[in-house]
C-alpha atoms as a PDB file:
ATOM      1  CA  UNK A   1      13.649 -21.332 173.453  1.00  0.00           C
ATOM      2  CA  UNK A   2       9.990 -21.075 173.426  1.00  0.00           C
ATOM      3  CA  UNK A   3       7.777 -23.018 171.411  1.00  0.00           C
ATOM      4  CA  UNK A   4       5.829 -22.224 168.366  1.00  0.00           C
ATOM      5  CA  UNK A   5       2.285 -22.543 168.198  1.00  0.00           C
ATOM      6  CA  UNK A   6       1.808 -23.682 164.442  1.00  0.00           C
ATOM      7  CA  UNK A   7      -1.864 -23.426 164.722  1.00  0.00           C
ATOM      8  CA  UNK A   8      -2.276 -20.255 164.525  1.00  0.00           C
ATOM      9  CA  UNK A   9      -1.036 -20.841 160.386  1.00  0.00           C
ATOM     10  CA  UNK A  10      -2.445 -18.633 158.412  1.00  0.00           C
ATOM     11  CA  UNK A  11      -2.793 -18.220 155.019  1.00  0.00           C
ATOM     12  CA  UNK A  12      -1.066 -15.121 153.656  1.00  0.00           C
ATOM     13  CA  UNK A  13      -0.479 -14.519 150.051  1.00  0.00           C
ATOM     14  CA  UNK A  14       0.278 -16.501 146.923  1.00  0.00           C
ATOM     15  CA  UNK A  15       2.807 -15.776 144.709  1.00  0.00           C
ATOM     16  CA  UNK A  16       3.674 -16.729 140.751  1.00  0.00           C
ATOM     17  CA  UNK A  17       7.295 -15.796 141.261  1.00  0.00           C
ATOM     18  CA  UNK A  18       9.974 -14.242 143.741  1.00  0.00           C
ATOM     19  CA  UNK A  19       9.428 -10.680 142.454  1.00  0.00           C
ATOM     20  CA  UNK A  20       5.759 -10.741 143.810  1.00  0.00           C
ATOM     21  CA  UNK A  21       6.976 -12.369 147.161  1.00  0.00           C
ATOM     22  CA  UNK A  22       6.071 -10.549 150.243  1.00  0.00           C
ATOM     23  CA  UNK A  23       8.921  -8.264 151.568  1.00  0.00           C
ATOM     24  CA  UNK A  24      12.213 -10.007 152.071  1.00  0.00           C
ATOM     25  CA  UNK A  25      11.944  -9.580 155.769  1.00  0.00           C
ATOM     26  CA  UNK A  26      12.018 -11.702 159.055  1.00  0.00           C
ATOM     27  CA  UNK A  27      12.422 -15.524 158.792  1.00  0.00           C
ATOM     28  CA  UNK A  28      10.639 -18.182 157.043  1.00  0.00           C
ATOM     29  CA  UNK A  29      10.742 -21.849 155.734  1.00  0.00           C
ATOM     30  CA  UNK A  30       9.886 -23.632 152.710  1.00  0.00           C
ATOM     31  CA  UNK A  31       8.204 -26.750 152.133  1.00  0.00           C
ATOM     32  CA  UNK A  32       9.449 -28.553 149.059  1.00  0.00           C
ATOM     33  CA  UNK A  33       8.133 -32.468 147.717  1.00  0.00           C
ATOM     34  CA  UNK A  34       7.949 -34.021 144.501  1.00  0.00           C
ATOM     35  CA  UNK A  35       4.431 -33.981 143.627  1.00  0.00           C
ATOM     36  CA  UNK A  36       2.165 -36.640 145.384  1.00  0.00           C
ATOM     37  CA  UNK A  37       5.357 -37.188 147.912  1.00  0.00           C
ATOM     38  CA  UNK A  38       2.627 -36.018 150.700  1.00  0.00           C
ATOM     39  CA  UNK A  39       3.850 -32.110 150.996  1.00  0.00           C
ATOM     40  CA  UNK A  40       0.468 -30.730 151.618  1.00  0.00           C
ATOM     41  CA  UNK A  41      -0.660 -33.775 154.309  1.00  0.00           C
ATOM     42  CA  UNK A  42       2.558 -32.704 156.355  1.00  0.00           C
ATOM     43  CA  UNK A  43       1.942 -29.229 156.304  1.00  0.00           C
ATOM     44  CA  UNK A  44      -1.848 -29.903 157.366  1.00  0.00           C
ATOM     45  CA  UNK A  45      -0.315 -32.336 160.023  1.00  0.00           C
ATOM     46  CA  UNK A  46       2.109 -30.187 161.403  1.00  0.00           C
ATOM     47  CA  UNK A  47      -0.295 -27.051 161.269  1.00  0.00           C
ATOM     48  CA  UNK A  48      -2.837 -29.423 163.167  1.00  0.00           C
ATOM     49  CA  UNK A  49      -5.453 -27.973 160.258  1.00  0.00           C
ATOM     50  CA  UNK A  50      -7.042 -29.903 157.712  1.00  0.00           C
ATOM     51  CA  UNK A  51      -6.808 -28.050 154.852  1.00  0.00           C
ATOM     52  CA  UNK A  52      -4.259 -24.980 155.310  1.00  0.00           C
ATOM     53  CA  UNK A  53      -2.415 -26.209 152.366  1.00  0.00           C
ATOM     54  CA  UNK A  54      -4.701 -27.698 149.506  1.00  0.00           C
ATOM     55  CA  UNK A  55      -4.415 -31.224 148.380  1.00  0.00           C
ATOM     56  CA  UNK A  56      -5.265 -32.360 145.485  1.00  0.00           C
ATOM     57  CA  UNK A  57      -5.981 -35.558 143.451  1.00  0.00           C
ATOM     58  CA  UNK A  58      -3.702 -34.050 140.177  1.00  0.00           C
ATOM     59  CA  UNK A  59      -0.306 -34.069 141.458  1.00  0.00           C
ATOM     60  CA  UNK A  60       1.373 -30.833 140.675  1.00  0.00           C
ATOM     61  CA  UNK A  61      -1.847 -28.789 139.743  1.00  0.00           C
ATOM     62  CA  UNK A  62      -0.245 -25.932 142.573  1.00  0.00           C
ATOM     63  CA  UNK A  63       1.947 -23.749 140.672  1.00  0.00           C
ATOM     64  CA  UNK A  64       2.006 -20.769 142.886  1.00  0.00           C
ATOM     65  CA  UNK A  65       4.444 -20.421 145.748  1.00  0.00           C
ATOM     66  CA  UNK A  66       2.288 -19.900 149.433  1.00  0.00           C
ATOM     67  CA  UNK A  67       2.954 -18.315 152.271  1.00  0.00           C
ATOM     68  CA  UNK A  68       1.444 -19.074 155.420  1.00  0.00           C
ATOM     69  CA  UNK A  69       2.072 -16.648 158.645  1.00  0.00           C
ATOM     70  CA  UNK A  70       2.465 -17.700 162.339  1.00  0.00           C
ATOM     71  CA  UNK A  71       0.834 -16.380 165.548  1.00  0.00           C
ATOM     72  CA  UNK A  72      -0.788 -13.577 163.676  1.00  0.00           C
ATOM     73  CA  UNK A  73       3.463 -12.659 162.923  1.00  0.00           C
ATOM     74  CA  UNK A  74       3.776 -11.452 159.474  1.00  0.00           C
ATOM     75  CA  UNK A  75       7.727 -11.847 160.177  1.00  0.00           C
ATOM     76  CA  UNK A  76       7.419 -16.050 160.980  1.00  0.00           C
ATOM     77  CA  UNK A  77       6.093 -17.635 157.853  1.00  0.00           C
ATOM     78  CA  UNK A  78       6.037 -21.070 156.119  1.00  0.00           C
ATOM     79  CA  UNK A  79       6.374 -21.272 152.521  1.00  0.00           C
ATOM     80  CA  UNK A  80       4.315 -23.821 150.228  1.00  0.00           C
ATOM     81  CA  UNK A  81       6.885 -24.429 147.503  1.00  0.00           C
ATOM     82  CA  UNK A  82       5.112 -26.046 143.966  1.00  0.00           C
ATOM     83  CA  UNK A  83       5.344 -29.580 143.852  1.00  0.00           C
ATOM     84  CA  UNK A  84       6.960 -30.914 140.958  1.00  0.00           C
ATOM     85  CA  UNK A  85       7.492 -33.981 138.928  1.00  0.00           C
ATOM     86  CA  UNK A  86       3.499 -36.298 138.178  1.00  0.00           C
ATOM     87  CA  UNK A  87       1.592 -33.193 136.658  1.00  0.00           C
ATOM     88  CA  UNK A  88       0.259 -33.577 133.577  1.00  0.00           C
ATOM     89  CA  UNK A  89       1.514 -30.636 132.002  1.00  0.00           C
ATOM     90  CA  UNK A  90       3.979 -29.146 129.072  1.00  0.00           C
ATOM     91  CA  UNK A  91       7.613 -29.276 129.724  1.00  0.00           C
ATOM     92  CA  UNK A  92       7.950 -25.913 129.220  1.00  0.00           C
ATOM     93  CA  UNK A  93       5.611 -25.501 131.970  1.00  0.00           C
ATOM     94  CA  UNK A  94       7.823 -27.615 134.373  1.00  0.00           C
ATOM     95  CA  UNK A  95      11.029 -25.662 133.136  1.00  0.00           C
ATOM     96  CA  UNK A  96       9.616 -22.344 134.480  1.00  0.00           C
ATOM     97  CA  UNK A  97       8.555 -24.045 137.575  1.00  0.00           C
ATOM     98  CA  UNK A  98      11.681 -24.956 137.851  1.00  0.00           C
ATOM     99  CA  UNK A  99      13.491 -21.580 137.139  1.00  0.00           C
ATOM    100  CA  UNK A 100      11.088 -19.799 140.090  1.00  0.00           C
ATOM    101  CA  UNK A 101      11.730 -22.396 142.803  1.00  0.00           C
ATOM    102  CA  UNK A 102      15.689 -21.576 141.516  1.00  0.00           C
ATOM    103  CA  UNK A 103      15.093 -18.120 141.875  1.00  0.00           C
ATOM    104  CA  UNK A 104      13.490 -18.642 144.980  1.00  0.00           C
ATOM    105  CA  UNK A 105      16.080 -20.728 146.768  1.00  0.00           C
ATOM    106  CA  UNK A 106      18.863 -18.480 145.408  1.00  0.00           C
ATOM    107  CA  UNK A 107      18.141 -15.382 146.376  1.00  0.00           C
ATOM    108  CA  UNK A 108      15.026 -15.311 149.320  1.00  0.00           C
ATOM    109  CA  UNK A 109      17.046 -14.070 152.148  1.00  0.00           C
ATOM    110  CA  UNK A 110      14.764 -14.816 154.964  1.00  0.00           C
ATOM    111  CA  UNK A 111      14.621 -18.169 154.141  1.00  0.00           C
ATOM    112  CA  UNK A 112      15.862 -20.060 157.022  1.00  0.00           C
ATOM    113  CA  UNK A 113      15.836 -23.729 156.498  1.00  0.00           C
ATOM    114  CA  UNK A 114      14.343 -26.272 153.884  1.00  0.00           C
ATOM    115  CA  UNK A 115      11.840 -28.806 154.448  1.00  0.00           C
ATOM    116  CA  UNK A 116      12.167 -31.777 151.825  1.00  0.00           C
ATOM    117  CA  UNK A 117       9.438 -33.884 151.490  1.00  0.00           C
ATOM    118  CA  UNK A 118      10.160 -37.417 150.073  1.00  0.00           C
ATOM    119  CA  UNK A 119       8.090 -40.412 150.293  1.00  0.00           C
ATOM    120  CA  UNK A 120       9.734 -42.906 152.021  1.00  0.00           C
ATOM    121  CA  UNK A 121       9.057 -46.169 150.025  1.00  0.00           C
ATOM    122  CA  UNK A 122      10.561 -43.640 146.380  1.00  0.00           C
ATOM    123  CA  UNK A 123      13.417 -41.118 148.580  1.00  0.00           C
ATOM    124  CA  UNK A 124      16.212 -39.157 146.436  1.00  0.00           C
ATOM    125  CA  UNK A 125      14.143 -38.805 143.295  1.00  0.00           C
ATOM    126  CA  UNK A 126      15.924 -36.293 140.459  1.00  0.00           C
ATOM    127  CA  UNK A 127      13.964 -33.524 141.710  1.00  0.00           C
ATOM    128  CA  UNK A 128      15.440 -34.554 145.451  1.00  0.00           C
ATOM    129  CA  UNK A 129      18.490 -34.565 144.611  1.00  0.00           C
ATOM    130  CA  UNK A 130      17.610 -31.171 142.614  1.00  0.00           C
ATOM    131  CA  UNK A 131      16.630 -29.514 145.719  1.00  0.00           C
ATOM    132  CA  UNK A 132      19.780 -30.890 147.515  1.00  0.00           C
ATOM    133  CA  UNK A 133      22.200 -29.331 144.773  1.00  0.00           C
ATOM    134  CA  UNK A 134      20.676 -25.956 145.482  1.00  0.00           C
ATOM    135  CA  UNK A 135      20.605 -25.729 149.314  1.00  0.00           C
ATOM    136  CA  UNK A 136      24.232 -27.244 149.028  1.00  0.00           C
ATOM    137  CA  UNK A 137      25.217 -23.608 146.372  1.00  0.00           C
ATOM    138  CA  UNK A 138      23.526 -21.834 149.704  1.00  0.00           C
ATOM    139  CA  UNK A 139      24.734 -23.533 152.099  1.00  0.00           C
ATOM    140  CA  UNK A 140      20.793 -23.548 153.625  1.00  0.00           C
ATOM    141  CA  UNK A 141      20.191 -26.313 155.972  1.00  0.00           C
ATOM    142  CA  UNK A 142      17.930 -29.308 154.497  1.00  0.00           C
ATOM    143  CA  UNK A 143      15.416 -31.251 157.277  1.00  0.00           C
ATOM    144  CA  UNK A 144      13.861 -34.423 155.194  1.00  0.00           C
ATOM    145  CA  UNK A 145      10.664 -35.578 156.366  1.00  0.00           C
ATOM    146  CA  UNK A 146      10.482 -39.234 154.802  1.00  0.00           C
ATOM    147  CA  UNK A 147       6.621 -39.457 154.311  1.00  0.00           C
ATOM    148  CA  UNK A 148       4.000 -42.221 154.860  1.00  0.00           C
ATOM    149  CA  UNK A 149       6.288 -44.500 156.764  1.00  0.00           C
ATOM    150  CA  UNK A 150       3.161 -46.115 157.612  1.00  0.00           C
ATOM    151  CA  UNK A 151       3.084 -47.664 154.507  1.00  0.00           C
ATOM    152  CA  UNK A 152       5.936 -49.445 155.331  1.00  0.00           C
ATOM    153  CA  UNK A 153       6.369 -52.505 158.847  1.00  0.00           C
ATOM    154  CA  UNK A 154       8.495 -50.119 161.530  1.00  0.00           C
ATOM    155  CA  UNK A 155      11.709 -52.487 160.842  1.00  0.00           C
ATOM    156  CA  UNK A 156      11.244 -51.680 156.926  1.00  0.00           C
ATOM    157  CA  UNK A 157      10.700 -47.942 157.702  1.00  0.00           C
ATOM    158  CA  UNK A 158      14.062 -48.033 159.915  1.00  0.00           C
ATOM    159  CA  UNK A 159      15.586 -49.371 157.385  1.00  0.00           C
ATOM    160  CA  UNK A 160      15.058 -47.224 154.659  1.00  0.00           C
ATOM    161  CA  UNK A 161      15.923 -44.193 156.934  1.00  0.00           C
ATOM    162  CA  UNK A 162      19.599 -45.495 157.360  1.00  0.00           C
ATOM    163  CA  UNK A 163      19.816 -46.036 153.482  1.00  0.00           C
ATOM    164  CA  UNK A 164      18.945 -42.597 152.743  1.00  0.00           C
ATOM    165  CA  UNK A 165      21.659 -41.462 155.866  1.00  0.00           C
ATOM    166  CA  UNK A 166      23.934 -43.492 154.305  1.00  0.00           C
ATOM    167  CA  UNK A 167      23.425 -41.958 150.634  1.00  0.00           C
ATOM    168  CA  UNK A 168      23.488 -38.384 151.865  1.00  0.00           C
ATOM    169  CA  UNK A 169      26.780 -39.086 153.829  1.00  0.00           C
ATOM    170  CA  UNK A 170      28.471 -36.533 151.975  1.00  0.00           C
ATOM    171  CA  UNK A 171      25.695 -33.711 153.120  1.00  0.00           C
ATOM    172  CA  UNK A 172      25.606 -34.860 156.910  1.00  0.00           C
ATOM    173  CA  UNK A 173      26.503 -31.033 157.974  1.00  0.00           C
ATOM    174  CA  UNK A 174      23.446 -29.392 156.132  1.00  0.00           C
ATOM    175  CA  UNK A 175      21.164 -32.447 156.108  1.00  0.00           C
ATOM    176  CA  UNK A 176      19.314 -34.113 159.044  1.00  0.00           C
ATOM    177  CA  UNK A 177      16.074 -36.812 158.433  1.00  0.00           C
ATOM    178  CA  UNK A 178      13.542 -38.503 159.945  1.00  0.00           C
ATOM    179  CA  UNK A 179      10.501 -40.728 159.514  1.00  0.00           C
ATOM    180  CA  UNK A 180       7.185 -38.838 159.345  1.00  0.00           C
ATOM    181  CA  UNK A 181       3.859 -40.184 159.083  1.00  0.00           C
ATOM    182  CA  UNK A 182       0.560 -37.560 158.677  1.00  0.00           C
ATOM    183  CA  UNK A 183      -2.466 -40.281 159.044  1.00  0.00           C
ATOM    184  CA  UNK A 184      -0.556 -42.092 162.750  1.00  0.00           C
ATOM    185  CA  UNK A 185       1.016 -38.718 163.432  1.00  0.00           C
ATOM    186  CA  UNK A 186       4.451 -39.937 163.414  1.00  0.00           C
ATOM    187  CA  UNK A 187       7.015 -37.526 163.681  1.00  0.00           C
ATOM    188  CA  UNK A 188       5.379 -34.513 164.215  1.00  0.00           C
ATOM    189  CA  UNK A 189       7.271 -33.072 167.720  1.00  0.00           C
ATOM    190  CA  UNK A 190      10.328 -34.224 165.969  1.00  0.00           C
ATOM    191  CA  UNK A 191       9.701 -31.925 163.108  1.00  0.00           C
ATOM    192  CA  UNK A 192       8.031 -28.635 164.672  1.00  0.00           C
ATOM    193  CA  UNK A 193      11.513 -29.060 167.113  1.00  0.00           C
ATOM    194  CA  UNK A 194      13.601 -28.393 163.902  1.00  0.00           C
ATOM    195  CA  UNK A 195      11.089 -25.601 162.444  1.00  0.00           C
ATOM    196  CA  UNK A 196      11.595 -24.238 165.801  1.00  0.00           C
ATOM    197  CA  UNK A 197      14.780 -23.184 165.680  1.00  0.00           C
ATOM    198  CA  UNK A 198      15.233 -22.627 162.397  1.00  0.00           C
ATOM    199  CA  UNK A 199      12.108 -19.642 162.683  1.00  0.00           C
ATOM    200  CA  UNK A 200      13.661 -18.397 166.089  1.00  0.00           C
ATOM    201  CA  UNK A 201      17.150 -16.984 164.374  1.00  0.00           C
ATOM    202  CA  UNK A 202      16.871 -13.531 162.686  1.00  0.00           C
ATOM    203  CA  UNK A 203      18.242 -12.544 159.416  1.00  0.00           C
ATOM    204  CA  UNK A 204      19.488  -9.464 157.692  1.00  0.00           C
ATOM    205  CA  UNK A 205      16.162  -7.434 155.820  1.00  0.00           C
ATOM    206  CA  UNK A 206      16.370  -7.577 152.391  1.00  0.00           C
ATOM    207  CA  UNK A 207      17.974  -3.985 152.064  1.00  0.00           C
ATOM    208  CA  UNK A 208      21.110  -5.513 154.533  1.00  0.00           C
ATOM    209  CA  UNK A 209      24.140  -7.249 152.186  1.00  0.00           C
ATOM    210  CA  UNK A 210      23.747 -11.173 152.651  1.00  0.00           C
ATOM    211  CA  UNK A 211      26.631 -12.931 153.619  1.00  0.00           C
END
């Protein structure tokens, strides 16, 4: 299988909800985090680009679902999911948040795999364990990146990996993990290896029945 080259990322579209997605078609995965988990800084990392997916010092302020295309492929794409769970706004807002990503996850049927983004030192938050309850309905494959594991001595970071394997024991055959770090770069072969192969199986368009 031939590798990816996830620098050529490019931004594609934005979209408020799944109806104004781009056509159900080819293969993609999403990036999903609690907000200030460290989503965007993985994306960035794994991109190599500094600012293909926005950061920003109010957690949560993204409400719009991204898309991001590969080697100039509009059928390879990542998929900037809303972070959720620090912003500063009504609940109502965060319900219908809530209800897209849903929506989303449900029913995209070119979405491959899911990337869940969880700080390492704060893993399995309710909004974690959210996003594991609705790839487990799919049955869509879950990758966890545990973030900023250079906040944490490597014995520490080791550590809290096997806690985390040991609480999602009951997922082990849609779930894999590892420790990620953007600033050192940790992690980063491990996870475009899983993105990989995830973006090199083809799926039914959007007019084929889904299984």
């Amino acid at each position: 299988m031939s590798r990816l080259n996830y620098q050529t990322a490019a931004f594609l579209t934005s979209a408020p909800t799944l109806a104004q997605c781009p056509p159900d078609t080819g293969v993609e995965v999403a990036f999903a985090g609690r907000s200030n988990a460290g989503k965007s800084s993985a994306i960035n990392a794994l991109t190599g680009q500094k600012a293909l997916a926005r950061t920003s010092k109010t957690p949560g302020r993204t409400q719009l679902i991204n898309f991001f295309t590969l080697q100039n492929e509009s059928d390879q794409r990542l998929v900037d999911l809303p972070g959720y769970g620090y912003a500063k706004v009504p609940e109502a807002v965060k319900q219908e948040w809530q209800h897209h990503l849903a929506d989303y996850l449900h029913r995209r049927t070119s979405l491959q795999g899911l990337m869940l983004i969880m700080d390492v030192r704060h893993p399995l938050s309710e909004f974690d364990q959210m996003m594991l309850g609705w790839a487990d309905d799919r049955d869509m494959p879950v990758h966890i990146l545990l973030t900023k594991a250079d906040k944490l001595k490597s014995g520490a970071a080791k550590q809290a990996l096997q806690q985390v394997r040991d609480r999602l024991r009951e997922w082990e055959d849609l779930v894999s993990l590892q420790l990620f770090s953007a600033l050192k770069r940790q992690g980063i072969d491990q996870a475009r290896q899983q993105l990989d192969e995830w973006l090199h199986d083809r799926v039914p368009s959007c007019s084929e029945p889904s299984q």
